[in-house]
PDB file of N, CA and C in Angstrom:
ATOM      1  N   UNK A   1       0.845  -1.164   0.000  1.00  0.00           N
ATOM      2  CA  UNK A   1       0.000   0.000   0.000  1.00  0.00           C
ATOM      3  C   UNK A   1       0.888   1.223   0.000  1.00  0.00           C
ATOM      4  N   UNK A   2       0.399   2.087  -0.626  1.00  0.00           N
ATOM      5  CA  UNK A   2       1.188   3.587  -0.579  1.00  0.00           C
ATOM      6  C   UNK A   2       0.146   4.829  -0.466  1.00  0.00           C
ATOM      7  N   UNK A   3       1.061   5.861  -0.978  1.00  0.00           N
ATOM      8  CA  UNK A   3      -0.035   6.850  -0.818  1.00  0.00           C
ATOM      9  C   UNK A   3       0.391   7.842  -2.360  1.00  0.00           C
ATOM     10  N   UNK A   4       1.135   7.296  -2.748  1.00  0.00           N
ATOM     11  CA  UNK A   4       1.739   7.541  -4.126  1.00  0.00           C
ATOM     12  C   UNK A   4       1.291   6.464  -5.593  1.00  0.00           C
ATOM     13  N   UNK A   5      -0.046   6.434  -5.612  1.00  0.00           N
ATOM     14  CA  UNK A   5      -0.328   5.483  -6.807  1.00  0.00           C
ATOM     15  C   UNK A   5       0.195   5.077  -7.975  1.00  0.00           C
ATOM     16  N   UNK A   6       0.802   6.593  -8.647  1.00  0.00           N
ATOM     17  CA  UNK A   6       1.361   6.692 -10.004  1.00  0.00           C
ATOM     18  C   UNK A   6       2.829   6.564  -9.564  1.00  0.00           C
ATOM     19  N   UNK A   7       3.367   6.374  -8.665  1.00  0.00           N
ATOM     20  CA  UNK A   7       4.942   5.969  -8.169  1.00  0.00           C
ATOM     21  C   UNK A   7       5.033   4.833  -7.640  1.00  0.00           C
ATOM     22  N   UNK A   8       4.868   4.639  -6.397  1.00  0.00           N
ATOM     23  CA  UNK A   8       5.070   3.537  -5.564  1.00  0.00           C
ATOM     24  C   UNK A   8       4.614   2.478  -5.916  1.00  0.00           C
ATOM     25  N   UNK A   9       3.191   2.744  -5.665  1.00  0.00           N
ATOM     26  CA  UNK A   9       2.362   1.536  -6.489  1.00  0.00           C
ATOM     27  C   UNK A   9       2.161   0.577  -7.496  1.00  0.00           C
ATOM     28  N   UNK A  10       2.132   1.729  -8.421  1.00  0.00           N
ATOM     29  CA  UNK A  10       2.607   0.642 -10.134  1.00  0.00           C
ATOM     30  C   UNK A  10       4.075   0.858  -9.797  1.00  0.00           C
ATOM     31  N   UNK A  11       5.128   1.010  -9.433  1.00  0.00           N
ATOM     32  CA  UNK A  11       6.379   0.436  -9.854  1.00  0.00           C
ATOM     33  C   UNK A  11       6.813  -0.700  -8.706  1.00  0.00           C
ATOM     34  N   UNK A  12       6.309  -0.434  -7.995  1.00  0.00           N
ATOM     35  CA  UNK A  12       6.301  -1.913  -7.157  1.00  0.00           C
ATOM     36  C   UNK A  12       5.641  -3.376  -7.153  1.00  0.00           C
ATOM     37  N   UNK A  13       4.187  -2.931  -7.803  1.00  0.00           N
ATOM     38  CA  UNK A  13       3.691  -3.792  -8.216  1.00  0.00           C
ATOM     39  C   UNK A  13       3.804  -4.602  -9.356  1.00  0.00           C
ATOM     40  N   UNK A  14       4.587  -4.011 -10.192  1.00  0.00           N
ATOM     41  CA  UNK A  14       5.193  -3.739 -11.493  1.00  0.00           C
ATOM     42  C   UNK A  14       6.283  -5.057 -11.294  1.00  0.00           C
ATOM     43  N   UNK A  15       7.405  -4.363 -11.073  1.00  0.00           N
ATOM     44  CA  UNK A  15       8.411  -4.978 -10.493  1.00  0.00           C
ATOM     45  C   UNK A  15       8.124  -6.605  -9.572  1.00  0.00           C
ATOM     46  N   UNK A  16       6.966  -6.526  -8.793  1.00  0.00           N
ATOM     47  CA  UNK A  16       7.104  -7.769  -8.304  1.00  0.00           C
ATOM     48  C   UNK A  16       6.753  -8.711  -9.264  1.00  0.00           C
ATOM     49  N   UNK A  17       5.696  -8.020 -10.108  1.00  0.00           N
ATOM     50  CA  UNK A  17       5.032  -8.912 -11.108  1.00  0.00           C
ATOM     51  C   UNK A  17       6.327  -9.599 -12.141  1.00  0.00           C
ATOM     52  N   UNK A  18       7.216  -8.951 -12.129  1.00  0.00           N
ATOM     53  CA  UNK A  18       8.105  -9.482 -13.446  1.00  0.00           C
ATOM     54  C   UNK A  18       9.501 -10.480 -12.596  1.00  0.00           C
ATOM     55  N   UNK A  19       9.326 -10.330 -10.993  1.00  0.00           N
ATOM     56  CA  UNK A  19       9.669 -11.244 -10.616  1.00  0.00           C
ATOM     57  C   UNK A  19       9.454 -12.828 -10.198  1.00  0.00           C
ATOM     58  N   UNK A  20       7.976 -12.611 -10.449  1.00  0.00           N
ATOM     59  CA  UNK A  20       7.309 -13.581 -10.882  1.00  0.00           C
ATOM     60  C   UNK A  20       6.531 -13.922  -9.585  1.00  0.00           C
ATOM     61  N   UNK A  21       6.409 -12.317  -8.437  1.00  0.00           N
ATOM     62  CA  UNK A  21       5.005 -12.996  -7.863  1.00  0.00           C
ATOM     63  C   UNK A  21       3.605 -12.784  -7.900  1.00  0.00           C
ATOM     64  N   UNK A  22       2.654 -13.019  -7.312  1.00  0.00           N
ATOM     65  CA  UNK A  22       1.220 -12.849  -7.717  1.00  0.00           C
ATOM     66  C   UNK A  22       1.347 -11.362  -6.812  1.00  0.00           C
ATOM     67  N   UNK A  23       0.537 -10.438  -7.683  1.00  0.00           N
ATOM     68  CA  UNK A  23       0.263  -9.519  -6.733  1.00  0.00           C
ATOM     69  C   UNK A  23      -1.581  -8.766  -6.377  1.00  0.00           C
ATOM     70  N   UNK A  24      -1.519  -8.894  -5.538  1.00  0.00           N
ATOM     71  CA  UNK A  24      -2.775  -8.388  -5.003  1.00  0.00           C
ATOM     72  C   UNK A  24      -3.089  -6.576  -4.568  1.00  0.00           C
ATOM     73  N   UNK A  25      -3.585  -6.392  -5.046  1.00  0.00           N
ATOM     74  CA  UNK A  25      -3.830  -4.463  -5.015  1.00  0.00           C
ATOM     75  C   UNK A  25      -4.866  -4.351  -4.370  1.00  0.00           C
ATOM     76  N   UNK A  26      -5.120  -4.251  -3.284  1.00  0.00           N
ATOM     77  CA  UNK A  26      -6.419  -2.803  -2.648  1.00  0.00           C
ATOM     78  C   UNK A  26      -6.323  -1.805  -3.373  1.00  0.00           C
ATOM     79  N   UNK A  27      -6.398  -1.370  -4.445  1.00  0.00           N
ATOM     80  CA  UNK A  27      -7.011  -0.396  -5.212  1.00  0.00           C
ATOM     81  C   UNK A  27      -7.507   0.936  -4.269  1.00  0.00           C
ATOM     82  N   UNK A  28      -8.047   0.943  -3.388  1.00  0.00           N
ATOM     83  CA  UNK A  28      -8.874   1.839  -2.619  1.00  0.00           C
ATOM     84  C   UNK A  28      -7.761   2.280  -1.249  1.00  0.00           C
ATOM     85  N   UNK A  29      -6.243   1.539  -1.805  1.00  0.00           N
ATOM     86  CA  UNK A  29      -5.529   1.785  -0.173  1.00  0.00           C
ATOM     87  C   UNK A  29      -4.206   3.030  -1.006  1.00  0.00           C
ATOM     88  N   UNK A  30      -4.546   3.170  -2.100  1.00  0.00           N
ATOM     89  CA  UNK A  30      -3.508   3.879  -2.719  1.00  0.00           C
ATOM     90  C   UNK A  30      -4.461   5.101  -3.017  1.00  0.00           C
ATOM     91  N   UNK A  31      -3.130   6.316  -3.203  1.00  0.00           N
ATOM     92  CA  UNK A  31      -3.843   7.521  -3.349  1.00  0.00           C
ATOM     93  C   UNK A  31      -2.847   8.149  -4.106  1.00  0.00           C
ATOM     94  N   UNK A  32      -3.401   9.549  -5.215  1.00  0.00           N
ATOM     95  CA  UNK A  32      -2.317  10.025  -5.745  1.00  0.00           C
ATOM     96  C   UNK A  32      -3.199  11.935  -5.406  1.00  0.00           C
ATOM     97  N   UNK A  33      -2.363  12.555  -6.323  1.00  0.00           N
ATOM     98  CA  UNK A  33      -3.395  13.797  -5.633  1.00  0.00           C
ATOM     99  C   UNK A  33      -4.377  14.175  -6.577  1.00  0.00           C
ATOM    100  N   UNK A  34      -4.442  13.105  -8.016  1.00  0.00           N
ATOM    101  CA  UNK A  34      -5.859  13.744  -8.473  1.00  0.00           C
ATOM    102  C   UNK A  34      -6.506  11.982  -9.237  1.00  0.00           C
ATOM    103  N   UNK A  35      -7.347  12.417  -9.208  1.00  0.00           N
ATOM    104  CA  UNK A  35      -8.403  11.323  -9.779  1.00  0.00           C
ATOM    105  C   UNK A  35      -7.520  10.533 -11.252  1.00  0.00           C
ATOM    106  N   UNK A  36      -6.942  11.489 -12.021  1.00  0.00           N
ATOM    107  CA  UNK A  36      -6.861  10.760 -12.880  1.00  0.00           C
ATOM    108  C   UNK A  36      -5.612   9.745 -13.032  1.00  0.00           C
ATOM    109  N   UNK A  37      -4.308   9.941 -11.566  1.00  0.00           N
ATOM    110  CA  UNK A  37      -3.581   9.304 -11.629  1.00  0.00           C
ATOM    111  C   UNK A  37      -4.106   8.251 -11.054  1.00  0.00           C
ATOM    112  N   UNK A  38      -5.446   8.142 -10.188  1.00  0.00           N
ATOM    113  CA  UNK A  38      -5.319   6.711 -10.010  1.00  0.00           C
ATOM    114  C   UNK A  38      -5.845   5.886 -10.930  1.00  0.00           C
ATOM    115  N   UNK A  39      -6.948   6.542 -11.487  1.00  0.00           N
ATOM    116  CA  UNK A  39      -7.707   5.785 -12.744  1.00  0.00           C
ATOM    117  C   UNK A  39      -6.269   5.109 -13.747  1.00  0.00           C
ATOM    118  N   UNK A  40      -5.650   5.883 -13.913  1.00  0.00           N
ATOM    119  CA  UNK A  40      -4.322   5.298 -14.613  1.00  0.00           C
ATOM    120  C   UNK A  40      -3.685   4.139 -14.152  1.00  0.00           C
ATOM    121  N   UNK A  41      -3.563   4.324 -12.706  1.00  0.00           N
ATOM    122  CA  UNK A  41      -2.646   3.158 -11.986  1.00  0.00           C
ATOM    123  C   UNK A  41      -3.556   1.700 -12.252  1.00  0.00           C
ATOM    124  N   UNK A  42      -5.033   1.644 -11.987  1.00  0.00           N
ATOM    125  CA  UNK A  42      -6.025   0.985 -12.076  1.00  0.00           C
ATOM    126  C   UNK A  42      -5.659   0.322 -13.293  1.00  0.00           C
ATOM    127  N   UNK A  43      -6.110   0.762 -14.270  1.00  0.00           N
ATOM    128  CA  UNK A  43      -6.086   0.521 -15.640  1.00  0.00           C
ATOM    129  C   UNK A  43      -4.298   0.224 -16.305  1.00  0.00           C
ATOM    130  N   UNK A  44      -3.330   0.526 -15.960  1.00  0.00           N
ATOM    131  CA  UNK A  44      -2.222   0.020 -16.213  1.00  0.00           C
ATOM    132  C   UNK A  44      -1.827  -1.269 -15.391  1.00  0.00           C
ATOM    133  N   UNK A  45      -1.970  -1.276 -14.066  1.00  0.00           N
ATOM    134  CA  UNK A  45      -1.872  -2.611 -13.563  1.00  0.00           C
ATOM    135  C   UNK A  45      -2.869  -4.067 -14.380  1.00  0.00           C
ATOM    136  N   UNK A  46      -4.104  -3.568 -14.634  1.00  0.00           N
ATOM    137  CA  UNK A  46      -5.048  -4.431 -14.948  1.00  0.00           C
ATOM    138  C   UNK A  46      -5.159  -4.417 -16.378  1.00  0.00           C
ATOM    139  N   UNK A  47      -4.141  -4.158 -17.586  1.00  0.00           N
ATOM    140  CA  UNK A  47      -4.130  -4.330 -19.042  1.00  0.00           C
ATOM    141  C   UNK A  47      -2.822  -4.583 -18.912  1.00  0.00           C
ATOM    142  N   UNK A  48      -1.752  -4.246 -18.058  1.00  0.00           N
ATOM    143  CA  UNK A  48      -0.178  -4.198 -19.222  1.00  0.00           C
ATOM    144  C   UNK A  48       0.469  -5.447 -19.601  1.00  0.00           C
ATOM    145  N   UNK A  49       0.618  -5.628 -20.511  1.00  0.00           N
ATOM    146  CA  UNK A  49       1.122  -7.102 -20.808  1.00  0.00           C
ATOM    147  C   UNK A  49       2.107  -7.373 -19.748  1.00  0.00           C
ATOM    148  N   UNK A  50       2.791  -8.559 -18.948  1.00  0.00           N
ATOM    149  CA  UNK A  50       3.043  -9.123 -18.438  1.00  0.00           C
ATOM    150  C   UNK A  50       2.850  -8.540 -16.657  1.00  0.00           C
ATOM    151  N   UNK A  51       2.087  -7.746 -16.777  1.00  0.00           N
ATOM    152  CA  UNK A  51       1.624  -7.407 -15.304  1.00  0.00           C
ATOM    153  C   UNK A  51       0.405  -7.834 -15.184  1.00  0.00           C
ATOM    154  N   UNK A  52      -0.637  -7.818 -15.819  1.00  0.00           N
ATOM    155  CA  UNK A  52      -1.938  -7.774 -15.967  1.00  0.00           C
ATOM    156  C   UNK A  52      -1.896  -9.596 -15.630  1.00  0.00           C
ATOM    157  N   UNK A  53      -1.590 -10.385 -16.263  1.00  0.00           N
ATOM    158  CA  UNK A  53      -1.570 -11.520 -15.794  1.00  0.00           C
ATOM    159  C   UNK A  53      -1.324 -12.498 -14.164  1.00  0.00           C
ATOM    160  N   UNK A  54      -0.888 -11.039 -13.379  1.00  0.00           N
ATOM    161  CA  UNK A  54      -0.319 -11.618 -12.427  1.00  0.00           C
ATOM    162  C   UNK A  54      -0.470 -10.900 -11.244  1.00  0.00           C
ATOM    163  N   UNK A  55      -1.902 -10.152 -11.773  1.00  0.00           N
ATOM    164  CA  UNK A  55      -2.408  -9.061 -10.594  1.00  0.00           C
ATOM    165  C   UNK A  55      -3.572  -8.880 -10.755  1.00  0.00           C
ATOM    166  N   UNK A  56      -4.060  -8.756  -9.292  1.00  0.00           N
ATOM    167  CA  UNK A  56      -5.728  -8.734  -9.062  1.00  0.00           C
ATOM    168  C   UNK A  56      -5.473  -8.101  -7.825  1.00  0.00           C
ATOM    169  N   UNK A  57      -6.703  -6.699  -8.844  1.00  0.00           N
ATOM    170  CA  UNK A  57      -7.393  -5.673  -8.152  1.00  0.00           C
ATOM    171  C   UNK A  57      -8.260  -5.569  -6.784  1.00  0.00           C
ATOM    172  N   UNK A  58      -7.935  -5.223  -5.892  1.00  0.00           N
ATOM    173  CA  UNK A  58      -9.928  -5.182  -5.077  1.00  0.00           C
ATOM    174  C   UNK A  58      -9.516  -4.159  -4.048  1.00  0.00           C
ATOM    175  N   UNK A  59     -10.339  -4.841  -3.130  1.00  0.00           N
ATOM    176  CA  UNK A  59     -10.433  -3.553  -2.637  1.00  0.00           C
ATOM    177  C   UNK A  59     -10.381  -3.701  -0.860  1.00  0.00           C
ATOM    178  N   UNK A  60      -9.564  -3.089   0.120  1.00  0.00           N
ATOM    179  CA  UNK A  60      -9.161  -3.748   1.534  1.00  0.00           C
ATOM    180  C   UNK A  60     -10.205  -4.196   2.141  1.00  0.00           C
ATOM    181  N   UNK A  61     -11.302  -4.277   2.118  1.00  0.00           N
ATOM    182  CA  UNK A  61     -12.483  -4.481   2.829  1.00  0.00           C
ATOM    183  C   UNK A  61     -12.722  -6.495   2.302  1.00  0.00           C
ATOM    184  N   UNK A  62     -12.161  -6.626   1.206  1.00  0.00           N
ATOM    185  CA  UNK A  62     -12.419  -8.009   0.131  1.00  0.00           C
ATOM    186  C   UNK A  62     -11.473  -9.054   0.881  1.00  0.00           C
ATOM    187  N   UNK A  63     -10.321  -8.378   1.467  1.00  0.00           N
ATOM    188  CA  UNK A  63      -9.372  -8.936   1.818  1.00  0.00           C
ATOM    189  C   UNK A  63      -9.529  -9.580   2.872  1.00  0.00           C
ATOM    190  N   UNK A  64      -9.121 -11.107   2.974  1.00  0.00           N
ATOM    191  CA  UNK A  64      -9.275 -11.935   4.899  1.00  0.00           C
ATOM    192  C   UNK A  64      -8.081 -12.587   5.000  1.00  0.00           C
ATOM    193  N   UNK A  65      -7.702 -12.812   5.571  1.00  0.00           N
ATOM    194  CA  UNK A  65      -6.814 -13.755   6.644  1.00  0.00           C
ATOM    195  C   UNK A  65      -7.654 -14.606   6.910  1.00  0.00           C
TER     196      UNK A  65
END
C-alpha cells in the first residue's frame, strides 16, 4: 500500500510482477493527488502485458486472513 499510486504503487507492483510474484492491489488503499492518476494506476496494472496476468485488483475491505 502507498499513498503515491502513479509511483510507488505501479512500480512496485510492477516490479514484483516481473519477478514472478502474484500480486494483489487494494485499489482503494492507494492515493495520488488527483483522480486521474489513479484511474491510470487501475487501468495500467489491470491491461499491461506481463503485469496484468499476475495481478488482481480489489479492494481492503475483500481482503481476509
Amino acid at each position: 500500500m502507498g499513498t503515491s499510486a502513479h509511483g510507488a504503487v505501479l512500480y512496485t507492483a510492477s516490479e514484483a510482477t516481473f519477478l514472478k510474484f502474484n500480486v494483489i492491489v487494494p485499489i482503494d488503499g492507494a492515493s495520488s493527488e488527483n483522480l486521474f492518476a489513479d484511474q491510470a494506476v487501475a487501468l495500467l496494472l489491470a491491461n499491461s502485458p506481463g503485469v496484468a496476468q499476475q495481478t488482481t485488483l480489489t479492494k481492503l475491505d475483500m481482503i481476509k486472513f
